[in-house]
Protein backbone atom coordinates (compact mmCIF):
# COMPACT_ATOMS: atom_id res chain seq x y z
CA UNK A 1 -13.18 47.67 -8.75
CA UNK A 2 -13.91 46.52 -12.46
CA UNK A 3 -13.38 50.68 -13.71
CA UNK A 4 -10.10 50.36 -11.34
CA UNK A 5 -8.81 47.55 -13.06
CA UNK A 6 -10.35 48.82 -16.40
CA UNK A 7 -8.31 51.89 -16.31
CA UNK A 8 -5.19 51.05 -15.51
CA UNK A 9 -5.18 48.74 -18.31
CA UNK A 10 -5.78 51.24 -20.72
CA UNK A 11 -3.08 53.75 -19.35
CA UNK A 12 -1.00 50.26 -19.00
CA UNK A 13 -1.10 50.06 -23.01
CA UNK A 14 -0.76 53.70 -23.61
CA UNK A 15 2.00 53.99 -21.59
CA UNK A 16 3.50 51.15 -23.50
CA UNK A 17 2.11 52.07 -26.57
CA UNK A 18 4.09 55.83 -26.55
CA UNK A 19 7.31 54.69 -25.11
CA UNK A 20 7.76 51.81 -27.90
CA UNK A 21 7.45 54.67 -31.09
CA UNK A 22 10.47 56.46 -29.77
CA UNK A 23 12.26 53.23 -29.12
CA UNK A 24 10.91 51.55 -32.93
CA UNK A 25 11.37 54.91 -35.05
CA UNK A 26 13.98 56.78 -33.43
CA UNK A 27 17.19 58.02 -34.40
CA UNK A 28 19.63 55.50 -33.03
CA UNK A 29 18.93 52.44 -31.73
CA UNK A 30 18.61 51.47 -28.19
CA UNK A 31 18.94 48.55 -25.59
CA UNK A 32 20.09 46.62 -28.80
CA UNK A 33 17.06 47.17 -30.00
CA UNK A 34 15.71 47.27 -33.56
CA UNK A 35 15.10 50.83 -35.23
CA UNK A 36 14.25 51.93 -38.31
CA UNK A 37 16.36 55.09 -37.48
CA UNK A 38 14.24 57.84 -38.79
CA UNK A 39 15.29 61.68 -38.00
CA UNK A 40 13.72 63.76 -35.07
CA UNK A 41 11.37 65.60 -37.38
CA UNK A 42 10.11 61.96 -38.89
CA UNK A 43 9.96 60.52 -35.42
CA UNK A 44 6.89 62.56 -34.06
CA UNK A 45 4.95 61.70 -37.44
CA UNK A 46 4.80 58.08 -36.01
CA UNK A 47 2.62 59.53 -33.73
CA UNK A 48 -0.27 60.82 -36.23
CA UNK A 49 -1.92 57.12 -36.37
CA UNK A 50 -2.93 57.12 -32.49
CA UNK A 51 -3.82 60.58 -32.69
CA UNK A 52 -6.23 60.83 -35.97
CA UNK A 53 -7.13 57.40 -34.25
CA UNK A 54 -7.87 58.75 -31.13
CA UNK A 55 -9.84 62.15 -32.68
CA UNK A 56 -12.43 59.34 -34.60
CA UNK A 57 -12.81 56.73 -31.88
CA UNK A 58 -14.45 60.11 -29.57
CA UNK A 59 -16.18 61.33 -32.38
CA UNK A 60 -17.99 58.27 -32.80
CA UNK A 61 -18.19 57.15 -29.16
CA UNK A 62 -19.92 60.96 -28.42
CA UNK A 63 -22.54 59.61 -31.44
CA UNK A 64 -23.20 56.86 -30.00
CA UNK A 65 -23.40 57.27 -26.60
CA UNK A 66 -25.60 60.41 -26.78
CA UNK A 67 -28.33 57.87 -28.61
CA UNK A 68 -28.20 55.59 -26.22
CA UNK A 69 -28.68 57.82 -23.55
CA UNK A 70 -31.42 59.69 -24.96
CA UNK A 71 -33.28 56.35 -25.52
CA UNK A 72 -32.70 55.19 -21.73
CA UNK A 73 -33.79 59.22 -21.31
CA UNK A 74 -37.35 58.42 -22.99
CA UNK A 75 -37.92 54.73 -21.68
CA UNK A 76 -37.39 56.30 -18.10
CA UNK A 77 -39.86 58.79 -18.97
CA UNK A 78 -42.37 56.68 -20.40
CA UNK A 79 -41.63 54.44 -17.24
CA UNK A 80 -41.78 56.82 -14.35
CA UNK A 81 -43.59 59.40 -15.88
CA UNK A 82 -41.38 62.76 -15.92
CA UNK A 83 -38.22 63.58 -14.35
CA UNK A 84 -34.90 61.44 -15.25
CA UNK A 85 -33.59 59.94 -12.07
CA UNK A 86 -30.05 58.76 -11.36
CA UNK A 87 -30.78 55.36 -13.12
CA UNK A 88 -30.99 56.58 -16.46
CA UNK A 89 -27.28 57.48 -16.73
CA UNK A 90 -26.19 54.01 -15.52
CA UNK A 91 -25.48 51.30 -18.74
């Protein structure tokens, strides 16, 4: 239930997150909205940031993750004595 809830925050702020850029930077403005009424080909660079953002929050995340689960890998081992069971992939 907690991942549930987890995820569709996430998509809840992306969602809200991508529709607001073409609303903020776009050519004209809408709803009587504010804009700072850049062209179509300036537009899409508004969307580097949560790229490039994106591309460095896996990189690290892959880092880090991979350590941790090579150090549950070895404490299972040194536990159980061989043979990584279910458990070690669980936080």
């Amino acid at each position: 239930m907690c991942t549930l809830l987890n995820s569709a925050g996430i998509y809840g702020i992306l969602y809200l997150h991508l529709t607001t850029i073409t609303l903020l930077f776009g050519p004209r403005p809408v709803y009587g909205l504010f804009s700072y009424q850049w062209t179509k080909g300036t537009t899409d660079l508004a969307y580097l940031g949560a790229g490039f953002g994106s591309m460095i929050g896996i990189v690290i995340c892959a880092k880090f993750l991979n350590r941790s689960y090579k150090y549950m890998a070895r404490r299972y081992d040194e536990k159980h004595g061989g043979g990584y069971g279910g458990e070690v992939n669980m936080p």
